[in-house]
PDB file of N, CA and C in Angstrom:
ATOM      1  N   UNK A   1     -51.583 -51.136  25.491  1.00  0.00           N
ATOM      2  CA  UNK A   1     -52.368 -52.049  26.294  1.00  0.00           C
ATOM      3  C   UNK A   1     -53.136 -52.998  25.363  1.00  0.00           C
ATOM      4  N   UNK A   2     -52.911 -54.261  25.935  1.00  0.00           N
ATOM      5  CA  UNK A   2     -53.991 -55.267  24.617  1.00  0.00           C
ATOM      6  C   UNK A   2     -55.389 -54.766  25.170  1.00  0.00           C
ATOM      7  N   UNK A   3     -56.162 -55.052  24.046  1.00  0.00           N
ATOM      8  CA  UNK A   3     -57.681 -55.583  24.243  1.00  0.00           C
ATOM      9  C   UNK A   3     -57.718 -56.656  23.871  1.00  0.00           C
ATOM     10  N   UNK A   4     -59.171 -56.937  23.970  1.00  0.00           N
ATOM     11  CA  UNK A   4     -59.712 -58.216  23.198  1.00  0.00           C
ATOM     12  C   UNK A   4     -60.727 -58.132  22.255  1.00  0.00           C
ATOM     13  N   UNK A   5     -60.536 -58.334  21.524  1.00  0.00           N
ATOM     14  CA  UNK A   5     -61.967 -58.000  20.256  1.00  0.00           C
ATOM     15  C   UNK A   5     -62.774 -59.308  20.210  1.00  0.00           C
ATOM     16  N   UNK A   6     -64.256 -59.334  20.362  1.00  0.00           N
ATOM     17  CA  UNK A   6     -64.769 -60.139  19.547  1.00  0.00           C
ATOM     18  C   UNK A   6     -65.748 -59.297  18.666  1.00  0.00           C
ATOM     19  N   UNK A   7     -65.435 -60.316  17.167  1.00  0.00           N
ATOM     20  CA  UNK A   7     -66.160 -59.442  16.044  1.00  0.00           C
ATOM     21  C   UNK A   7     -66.772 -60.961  15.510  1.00  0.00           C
ATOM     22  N   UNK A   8     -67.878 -60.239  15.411  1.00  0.00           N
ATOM     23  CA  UNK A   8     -69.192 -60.989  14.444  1.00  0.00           C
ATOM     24  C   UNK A   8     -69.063 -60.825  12.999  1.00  0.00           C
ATOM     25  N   UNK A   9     -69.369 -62.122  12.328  1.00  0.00           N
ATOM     26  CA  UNK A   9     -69.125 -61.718  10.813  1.00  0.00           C
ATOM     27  C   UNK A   9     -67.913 -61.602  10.291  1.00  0.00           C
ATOM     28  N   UNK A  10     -66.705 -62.228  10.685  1.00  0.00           N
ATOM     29  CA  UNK A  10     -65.453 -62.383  10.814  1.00  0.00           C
ATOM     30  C   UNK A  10     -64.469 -62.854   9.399  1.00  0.00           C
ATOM     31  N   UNK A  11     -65.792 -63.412   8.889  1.00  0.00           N
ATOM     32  CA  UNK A  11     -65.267 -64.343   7.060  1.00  0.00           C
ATOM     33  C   UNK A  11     -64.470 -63.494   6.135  1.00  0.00           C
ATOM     34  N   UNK A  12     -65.113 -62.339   6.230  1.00  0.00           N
ATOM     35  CA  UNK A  12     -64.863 -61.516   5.052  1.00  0.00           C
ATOM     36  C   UNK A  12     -65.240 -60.014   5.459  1.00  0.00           C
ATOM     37  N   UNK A  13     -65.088 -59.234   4.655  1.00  0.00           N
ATOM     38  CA  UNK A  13     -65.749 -57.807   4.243  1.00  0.00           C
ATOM     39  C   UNK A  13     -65.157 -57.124   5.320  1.00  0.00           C
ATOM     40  N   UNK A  14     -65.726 -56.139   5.862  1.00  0.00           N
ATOM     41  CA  UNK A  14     -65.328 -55.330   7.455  1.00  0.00           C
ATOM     42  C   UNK A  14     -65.119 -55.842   8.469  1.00  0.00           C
ATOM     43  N   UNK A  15     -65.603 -57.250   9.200  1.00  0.00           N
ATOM     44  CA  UNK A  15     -65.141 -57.804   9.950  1.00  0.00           C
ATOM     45  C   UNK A  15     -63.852 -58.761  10.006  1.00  0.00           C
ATOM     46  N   UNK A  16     -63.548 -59.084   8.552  1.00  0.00           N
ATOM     47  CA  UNK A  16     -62.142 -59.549   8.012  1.00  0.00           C
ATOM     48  C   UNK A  16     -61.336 -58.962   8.068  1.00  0.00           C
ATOM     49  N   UNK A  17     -61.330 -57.443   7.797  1.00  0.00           N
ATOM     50  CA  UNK A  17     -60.399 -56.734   7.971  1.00  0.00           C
ATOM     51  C   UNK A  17     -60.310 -56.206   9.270  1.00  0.00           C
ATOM     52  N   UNK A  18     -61.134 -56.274  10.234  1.00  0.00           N
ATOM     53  CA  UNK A  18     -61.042 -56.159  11.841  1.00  0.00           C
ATOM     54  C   UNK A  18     -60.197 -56.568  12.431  1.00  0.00           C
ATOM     55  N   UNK A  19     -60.378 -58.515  12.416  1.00  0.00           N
ATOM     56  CA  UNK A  19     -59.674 -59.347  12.556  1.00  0.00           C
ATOM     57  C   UNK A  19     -58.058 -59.247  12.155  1.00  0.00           C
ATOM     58  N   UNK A  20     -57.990 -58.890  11.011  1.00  0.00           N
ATOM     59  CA  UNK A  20     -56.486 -58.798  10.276  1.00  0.00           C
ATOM     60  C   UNK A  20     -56.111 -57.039  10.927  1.00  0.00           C
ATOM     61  N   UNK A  21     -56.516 -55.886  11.277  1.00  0.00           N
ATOM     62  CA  UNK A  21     -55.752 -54.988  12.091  1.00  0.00           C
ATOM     63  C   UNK A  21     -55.748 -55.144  13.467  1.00  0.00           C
ATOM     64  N   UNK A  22     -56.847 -55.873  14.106  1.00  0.00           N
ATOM     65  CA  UNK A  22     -56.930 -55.931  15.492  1.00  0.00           C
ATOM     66  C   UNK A  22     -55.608 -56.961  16.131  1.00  0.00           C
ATOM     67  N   UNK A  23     -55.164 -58.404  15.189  1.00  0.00           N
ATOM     68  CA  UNK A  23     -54.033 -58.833  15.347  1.00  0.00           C
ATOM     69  C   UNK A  23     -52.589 -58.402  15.273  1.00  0.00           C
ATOM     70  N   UNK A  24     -52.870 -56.899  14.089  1.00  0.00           N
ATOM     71  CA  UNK A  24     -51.703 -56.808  13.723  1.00  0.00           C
ATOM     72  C   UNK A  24     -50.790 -55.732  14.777  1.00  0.00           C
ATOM     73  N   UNK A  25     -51.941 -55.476  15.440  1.00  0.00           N
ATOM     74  CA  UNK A  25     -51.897 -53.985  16.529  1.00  0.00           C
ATOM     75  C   UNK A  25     -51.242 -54.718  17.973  1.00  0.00           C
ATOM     76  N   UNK A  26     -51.907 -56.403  17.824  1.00  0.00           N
ATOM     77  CA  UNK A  26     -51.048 -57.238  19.301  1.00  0.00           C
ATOM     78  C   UNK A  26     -52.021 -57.026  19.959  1.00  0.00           C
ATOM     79  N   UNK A  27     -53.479 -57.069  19.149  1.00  0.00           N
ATOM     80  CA  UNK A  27     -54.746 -57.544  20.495  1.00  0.00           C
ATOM     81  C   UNK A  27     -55.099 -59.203  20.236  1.00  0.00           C
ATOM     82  N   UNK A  28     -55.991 -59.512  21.103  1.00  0.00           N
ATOM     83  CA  UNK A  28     -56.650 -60.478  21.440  1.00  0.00           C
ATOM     84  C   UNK A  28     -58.001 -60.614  20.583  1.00  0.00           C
ATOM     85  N   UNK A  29     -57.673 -61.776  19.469  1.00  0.00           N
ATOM     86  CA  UNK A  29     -59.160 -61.640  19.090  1.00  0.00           C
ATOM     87  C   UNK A  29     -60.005 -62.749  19.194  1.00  0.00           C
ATOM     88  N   UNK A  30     -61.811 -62.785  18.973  1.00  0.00           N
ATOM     89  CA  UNK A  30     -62.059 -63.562  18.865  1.00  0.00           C
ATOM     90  C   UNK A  30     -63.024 -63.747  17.516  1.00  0.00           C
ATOM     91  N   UNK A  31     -62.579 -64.446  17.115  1.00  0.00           N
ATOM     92  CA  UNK A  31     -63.373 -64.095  15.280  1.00  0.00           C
ATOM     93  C   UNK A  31     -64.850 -65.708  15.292  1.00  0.00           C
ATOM     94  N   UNK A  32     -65.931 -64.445  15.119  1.00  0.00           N
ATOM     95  CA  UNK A  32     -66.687 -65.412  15.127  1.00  0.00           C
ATOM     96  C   UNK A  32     -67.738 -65.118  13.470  1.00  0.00           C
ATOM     97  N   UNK A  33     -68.428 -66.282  13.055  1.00  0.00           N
ATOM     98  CA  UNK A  33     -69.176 -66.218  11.940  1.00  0.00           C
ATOM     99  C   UNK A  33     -69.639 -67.426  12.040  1.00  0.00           C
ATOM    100  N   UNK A  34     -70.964 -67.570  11.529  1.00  0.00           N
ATOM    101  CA  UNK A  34     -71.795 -68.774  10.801  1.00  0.00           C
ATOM    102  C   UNK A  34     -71.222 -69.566  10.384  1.00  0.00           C
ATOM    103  N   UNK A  35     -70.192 -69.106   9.002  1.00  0.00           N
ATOM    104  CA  UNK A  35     -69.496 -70.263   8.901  1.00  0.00           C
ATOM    105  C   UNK A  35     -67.914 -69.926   9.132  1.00  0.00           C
ATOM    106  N   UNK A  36     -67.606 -70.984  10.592  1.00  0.00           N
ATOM    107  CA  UNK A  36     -66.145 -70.419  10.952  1.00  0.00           C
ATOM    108  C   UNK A  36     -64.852 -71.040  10.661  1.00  0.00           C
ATOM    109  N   UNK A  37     -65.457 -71.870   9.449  1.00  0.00           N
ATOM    110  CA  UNK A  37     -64.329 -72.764   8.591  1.00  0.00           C
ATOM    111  C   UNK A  37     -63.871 -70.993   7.484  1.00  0.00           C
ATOM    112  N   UNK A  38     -64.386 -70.196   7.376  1.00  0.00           N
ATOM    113  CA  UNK A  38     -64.399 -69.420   6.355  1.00  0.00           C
ATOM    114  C   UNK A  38     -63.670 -68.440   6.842  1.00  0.00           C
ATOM    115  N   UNK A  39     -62.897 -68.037   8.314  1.00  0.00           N
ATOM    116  CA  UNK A  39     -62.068 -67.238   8.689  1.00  0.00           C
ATOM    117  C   UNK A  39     -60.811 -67.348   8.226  1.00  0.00           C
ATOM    118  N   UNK A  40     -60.179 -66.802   7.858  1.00  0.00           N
ATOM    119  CA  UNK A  40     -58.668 -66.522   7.273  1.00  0.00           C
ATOM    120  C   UNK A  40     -58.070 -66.700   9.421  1.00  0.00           C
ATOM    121  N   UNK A  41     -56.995 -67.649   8.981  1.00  0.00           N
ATOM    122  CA  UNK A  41     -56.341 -68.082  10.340  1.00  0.00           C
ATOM    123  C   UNK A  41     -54.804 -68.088   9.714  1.00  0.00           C
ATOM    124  N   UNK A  42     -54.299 -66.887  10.330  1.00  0.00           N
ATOM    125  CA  UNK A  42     -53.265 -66.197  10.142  1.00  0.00           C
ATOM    126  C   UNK A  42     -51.978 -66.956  11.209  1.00  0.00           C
ATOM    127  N   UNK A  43     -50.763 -68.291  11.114  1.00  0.00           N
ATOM    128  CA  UNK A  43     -50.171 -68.390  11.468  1.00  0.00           C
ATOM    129  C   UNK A  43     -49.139 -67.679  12.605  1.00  0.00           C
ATOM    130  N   UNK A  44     -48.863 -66.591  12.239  1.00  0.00           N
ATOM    131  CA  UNK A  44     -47.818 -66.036  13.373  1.00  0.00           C
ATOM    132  C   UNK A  44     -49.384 -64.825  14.091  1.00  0.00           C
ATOM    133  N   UNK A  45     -50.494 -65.622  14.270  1.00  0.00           N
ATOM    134  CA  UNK A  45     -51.296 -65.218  15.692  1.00  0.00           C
ATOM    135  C   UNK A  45     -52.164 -66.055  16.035  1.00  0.00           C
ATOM    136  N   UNK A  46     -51.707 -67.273  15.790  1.00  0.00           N
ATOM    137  CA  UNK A  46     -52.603 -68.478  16.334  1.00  0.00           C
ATOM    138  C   UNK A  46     -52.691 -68.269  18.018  1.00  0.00           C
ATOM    139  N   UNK A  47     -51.626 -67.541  18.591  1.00  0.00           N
ATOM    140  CA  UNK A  47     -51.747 -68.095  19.970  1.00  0.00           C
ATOM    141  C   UNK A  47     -52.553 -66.652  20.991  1.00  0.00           C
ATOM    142  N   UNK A  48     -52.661 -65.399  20.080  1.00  0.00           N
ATOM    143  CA  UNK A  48     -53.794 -64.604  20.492  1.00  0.00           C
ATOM    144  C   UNK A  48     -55.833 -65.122  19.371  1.00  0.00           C
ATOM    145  N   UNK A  49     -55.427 -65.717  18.897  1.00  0.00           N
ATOM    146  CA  UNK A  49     -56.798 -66.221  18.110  1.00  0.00           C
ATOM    147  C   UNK A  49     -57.269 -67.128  18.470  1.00  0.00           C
ATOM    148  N   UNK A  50     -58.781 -66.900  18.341  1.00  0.00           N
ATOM    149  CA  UNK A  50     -59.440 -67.803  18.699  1.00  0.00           C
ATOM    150  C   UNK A  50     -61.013 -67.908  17.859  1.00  0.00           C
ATOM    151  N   UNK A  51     -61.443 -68.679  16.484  1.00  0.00           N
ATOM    152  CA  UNK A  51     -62.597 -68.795  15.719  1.00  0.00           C
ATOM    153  C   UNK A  51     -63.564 -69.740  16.359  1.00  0.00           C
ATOM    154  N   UNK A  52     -64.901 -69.126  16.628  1.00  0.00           N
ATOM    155  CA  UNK A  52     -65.883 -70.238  16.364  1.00  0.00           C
ATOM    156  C   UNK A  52     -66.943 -69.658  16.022  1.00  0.00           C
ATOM    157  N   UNK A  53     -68.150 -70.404  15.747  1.00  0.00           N
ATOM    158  CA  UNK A  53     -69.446 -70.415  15.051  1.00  0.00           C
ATOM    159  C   UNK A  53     -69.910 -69.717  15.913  1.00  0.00           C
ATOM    160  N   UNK A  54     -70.756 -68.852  15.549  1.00  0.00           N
ATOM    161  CA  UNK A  54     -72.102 -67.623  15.969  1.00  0.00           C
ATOM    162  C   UNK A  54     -72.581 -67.686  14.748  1.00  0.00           C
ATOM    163  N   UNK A  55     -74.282 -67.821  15.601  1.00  0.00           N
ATOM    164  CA  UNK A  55     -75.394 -67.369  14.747  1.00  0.00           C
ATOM    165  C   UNK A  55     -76.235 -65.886  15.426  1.00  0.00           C
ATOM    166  N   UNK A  56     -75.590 -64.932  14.903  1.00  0.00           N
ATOM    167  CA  UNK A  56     -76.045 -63.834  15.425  1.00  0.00           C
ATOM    168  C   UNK A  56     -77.682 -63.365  15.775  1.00  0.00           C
ATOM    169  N   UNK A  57     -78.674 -64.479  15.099  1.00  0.00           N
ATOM    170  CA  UNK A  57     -79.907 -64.488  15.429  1.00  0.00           C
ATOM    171  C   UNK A  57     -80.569 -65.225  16.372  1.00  0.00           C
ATOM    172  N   UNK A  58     -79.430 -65.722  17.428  1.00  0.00           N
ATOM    173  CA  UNK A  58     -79.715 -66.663  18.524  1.00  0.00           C
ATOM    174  C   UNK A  58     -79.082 -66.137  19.737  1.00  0.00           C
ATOM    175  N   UNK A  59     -79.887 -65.527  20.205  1.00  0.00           N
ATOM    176  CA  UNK A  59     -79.447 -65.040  21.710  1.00  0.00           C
ATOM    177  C   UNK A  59     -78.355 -65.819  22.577  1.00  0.00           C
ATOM    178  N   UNK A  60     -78.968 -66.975  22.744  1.00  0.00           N
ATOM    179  CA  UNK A  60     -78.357 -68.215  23.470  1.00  0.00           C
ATOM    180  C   UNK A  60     -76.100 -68.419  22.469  1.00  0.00           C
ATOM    181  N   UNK A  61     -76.547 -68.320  21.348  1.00  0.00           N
ATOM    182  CA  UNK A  61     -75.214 -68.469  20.694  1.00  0.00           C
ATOM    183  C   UNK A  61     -74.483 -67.620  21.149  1.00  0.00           C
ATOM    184  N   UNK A  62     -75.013 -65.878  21.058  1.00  0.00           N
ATOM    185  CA  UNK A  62     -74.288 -64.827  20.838  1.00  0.00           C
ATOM    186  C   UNK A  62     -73.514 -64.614  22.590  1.00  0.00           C
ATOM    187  N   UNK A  63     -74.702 -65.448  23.879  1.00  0.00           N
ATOM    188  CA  UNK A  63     -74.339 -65.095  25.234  1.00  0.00           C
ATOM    189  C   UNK A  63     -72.722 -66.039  25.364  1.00  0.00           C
ATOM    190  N   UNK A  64     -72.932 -67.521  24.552  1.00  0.00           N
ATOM    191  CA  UNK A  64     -71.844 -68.432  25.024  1.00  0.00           C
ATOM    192  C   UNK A  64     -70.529 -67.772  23.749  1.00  0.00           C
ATOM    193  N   UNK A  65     -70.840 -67.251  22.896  1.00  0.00           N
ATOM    194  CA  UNK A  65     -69.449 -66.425  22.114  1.00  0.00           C
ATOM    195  C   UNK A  65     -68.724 -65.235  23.310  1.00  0.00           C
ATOM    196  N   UNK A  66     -69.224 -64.865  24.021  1.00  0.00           N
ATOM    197  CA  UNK A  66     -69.294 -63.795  25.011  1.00  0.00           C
ATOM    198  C   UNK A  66     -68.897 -64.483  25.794  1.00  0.00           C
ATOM    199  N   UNK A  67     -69.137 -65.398  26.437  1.00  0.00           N
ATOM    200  CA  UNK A  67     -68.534 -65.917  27.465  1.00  0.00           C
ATOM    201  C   UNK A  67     -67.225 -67.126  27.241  1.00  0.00           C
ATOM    202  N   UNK A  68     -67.147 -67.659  25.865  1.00  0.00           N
ATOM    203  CA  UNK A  68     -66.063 -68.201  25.755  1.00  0.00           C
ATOM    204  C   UNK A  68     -64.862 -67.147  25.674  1.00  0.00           C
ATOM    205  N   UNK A  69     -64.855 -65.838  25.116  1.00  0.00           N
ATOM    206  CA  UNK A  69     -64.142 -64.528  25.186  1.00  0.00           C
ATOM    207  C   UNK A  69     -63.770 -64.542  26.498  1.00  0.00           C
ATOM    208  N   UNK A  70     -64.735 -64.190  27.422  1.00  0.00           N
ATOM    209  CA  UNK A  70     -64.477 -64.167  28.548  1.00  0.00           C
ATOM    210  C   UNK A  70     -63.390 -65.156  29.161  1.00  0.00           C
ATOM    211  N   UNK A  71     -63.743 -66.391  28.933  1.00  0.00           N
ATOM    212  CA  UNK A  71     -62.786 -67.872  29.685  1.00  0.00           C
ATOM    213  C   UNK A  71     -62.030 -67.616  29.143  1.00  0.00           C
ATOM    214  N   UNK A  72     -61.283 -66.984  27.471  1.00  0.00           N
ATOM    215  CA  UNK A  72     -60.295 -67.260  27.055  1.00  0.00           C
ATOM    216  C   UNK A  72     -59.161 -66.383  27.563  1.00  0.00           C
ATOM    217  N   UNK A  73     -59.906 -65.059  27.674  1.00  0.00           N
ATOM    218  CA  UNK A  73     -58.765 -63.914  27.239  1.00  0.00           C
ATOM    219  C   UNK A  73     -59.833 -62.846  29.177  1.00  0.00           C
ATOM    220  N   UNK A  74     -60.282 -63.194  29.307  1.00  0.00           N
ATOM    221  CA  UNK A  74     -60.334 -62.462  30.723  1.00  0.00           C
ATOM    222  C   UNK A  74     -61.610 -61.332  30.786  1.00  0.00           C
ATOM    223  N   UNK A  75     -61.845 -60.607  29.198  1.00  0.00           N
ATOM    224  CA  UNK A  75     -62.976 -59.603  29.139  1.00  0.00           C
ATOM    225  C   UNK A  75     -63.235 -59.668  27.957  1.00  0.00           C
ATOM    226  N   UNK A  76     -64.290 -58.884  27.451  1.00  0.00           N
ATOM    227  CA  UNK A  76     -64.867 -58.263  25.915  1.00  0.00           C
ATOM    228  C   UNK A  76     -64.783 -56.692  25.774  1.00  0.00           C
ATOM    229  N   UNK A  77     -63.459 -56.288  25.269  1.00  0.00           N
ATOM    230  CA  UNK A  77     -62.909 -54.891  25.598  1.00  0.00           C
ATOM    231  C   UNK A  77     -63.913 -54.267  24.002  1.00  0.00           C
ATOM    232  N   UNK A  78     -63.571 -54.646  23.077  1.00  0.00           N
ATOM    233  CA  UNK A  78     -64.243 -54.250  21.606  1.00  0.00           C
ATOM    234  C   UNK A  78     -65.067 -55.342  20.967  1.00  0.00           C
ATOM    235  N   UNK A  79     -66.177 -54.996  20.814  1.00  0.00           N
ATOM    236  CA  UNK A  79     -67.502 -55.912  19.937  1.00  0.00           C
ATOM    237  C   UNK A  79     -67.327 -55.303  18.702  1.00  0.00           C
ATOM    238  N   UNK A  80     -67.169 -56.027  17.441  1.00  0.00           N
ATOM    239  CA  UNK A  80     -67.420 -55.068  16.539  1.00  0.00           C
ATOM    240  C   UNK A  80     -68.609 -56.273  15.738  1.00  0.00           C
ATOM    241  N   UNK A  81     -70.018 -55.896  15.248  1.00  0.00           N
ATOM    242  CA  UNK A  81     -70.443 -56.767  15.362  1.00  0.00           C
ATOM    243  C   UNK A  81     -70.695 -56.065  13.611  1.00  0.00           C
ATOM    244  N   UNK A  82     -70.373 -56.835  12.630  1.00  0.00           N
ATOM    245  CA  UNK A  82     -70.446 -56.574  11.122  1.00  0.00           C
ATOM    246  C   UNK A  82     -71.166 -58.145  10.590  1.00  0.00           C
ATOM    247  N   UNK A  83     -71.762 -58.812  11.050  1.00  0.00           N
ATOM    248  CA  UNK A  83     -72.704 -59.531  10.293  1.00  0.00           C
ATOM    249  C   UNK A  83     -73.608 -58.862   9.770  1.00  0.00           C
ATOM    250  N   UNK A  84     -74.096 -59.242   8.774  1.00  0.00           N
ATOM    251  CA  UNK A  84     -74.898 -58.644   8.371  1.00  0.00           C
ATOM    252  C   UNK A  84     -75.773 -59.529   6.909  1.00  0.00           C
ATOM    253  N   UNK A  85     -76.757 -59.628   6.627  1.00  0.00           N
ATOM    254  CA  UNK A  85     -77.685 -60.282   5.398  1.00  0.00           C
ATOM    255  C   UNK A  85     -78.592 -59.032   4.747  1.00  0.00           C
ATOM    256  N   UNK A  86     -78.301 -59.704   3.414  1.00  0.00           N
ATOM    257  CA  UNK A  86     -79.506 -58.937   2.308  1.00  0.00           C
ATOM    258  C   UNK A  86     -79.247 -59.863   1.274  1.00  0.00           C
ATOM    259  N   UNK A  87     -80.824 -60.093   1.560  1.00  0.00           N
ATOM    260  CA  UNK A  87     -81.095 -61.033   0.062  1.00  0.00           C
ATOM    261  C   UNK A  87     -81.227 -60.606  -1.313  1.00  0.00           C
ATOM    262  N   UNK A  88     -80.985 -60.790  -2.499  1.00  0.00           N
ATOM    263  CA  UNK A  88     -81.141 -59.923  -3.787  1.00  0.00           C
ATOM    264  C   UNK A  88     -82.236 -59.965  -4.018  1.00  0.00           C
ATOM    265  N   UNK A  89     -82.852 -58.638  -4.689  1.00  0.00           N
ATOM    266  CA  UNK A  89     -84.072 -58.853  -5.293  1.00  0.00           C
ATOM    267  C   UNK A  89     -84.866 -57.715  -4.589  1.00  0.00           C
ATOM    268  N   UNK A  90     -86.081 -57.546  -4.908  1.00  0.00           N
ATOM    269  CA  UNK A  90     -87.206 -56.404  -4.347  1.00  0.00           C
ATOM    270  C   UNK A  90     -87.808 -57.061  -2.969  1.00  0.00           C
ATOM    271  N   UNK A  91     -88.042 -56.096  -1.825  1.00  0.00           N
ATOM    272  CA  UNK A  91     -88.671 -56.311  -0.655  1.00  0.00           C
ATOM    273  C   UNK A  91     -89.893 -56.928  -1.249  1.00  0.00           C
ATOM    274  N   UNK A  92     -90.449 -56.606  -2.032  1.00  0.00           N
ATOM    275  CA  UNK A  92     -91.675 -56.949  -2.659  1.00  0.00           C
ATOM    276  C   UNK A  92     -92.288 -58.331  -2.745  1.00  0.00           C
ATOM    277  N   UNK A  93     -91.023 -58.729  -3.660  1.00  0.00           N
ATOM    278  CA  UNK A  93     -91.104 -59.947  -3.815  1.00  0.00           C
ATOM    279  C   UNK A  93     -90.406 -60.813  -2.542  1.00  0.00           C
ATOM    280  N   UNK A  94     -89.903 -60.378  -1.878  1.00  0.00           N
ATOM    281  CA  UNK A  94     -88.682 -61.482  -1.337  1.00  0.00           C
ATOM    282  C   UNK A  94     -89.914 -62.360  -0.532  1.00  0.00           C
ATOM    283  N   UNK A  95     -89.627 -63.795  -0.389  1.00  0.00           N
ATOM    284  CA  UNK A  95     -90.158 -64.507   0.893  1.00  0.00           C
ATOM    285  C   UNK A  95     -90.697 -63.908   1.841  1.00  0.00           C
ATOM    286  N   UNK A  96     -91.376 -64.000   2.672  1.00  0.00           N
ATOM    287  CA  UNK A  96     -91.799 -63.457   4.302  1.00  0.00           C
ATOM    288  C   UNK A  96     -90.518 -64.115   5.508  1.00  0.00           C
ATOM    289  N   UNK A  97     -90.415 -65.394   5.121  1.00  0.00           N
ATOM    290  CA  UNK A  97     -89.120 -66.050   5.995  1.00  0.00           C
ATOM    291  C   UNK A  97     -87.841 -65.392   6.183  1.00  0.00           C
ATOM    292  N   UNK A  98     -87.357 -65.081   4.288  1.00  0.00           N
ATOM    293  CA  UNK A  98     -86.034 -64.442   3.954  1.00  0.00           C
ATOM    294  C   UNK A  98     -86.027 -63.171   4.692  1.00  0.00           C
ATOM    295  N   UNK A  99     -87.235 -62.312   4.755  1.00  0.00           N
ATOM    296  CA  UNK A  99     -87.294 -60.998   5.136  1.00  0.00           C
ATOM    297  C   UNK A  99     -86.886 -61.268   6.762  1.00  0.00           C
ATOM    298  N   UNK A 100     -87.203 -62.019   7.391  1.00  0.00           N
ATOM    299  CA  UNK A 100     -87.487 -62.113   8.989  1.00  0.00           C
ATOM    300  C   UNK A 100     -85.894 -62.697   9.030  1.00  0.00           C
ATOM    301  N   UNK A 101     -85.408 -63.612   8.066  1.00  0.00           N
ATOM    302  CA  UNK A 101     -84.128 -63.662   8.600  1.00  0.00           C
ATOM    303  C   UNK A 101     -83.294 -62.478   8.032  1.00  0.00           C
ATOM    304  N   UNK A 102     -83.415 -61.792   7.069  1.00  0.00           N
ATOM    305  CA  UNK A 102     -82.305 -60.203   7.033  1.00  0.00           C
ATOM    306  C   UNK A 102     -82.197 -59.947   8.283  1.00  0.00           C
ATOM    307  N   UNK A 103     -84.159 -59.175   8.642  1.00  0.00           N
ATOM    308  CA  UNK A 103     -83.750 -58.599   9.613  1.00  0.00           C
ATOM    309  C   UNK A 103     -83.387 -58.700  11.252  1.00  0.00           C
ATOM    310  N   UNK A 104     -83.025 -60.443  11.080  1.00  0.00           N
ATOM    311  CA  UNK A 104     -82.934 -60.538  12.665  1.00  0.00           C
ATOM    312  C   UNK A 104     -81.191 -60.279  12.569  1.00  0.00           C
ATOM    313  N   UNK A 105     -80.862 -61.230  11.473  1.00  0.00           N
ATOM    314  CA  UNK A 105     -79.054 -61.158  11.216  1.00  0.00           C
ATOM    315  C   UNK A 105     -78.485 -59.631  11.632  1.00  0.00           C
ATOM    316  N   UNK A 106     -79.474 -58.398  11.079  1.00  0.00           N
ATOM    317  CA  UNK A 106     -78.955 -57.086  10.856  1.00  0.00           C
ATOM    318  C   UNK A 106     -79.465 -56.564  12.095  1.00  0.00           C
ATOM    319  N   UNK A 107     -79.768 -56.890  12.745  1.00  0.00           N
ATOM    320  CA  UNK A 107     -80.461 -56.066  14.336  1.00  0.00           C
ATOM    321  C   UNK A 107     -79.205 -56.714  15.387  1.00  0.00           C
ATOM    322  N   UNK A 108     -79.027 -55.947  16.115  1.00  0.00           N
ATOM    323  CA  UNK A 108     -77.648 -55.780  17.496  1.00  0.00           C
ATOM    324  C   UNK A 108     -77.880 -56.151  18.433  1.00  0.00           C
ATOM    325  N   UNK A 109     -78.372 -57.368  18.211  1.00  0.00           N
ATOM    326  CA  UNK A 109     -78.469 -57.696  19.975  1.00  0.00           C
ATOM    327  C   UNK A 109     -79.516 -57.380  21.318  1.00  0.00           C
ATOM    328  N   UNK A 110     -80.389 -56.843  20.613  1.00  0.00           N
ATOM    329  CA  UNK A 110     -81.050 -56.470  22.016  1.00  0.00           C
ATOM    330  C   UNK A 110     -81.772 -57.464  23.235  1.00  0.00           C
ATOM    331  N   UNK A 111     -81.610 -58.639  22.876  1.00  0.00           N
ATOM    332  CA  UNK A 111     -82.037 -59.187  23.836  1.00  0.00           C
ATOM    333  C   UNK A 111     -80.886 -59.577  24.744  1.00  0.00           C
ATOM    334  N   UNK A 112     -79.865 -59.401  24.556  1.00  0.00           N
ATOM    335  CA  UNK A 112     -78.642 -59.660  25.533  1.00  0.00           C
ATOM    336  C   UNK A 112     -78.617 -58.753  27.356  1.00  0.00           C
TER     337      UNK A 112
END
């Protein structure tokens, strides 16, 4: 049976490799990231794929990624949501800003 995946954080690392088994299995994906020029767009599954921009610290972004899933492919069967930020360096030192954006990037959604 297909699903449909949409995965957050889609560029690289664990959500790259999501993207690349969730196609290879003959699901539906939707690969989203910040920057969605940076998704690997795999020719023989252009016509189950579908990339665009999410900023996982914006409610409003993360509802219309969810609902373009929806218009495209019918539901949101698997979220796999692997964005994620850490800035280098000691909590200590880091910015007050940098800190507030780690931890909004690394928190799941709860205002949805």
């Amino acid at each position: 049976m297909t699903k449909t995946f949409l995965i957050a954080g889609a560029a690289g690392g664990l959500g790259g490799r999501v993207v690349t088994v969730a196609l290879a299995a003959g699901h539906n994906v939707v690969a989203t990231d910040l920057a969605p020029d940076a998704v690997p767009v795999p020719q023989e599954h252009r016509d189950r794929l579908r990339v665009r921009a999410l900023d996982v610290t914006d409610p409003a972004s993360a509802r219309d990624a969810v609902a373009c899933t929806v218009a495209e492919f019918g539901a949101v069967d698997v979220l796999a949501h692997s964005a994620g930020a850490r800035s280098v360096g000691s909590i200590e030192d880091m910015p007050e800003d940098e800190f507030h954006r780690d931890v909004n990037v690394n928190r799941r959604y709860p205002d949805l």
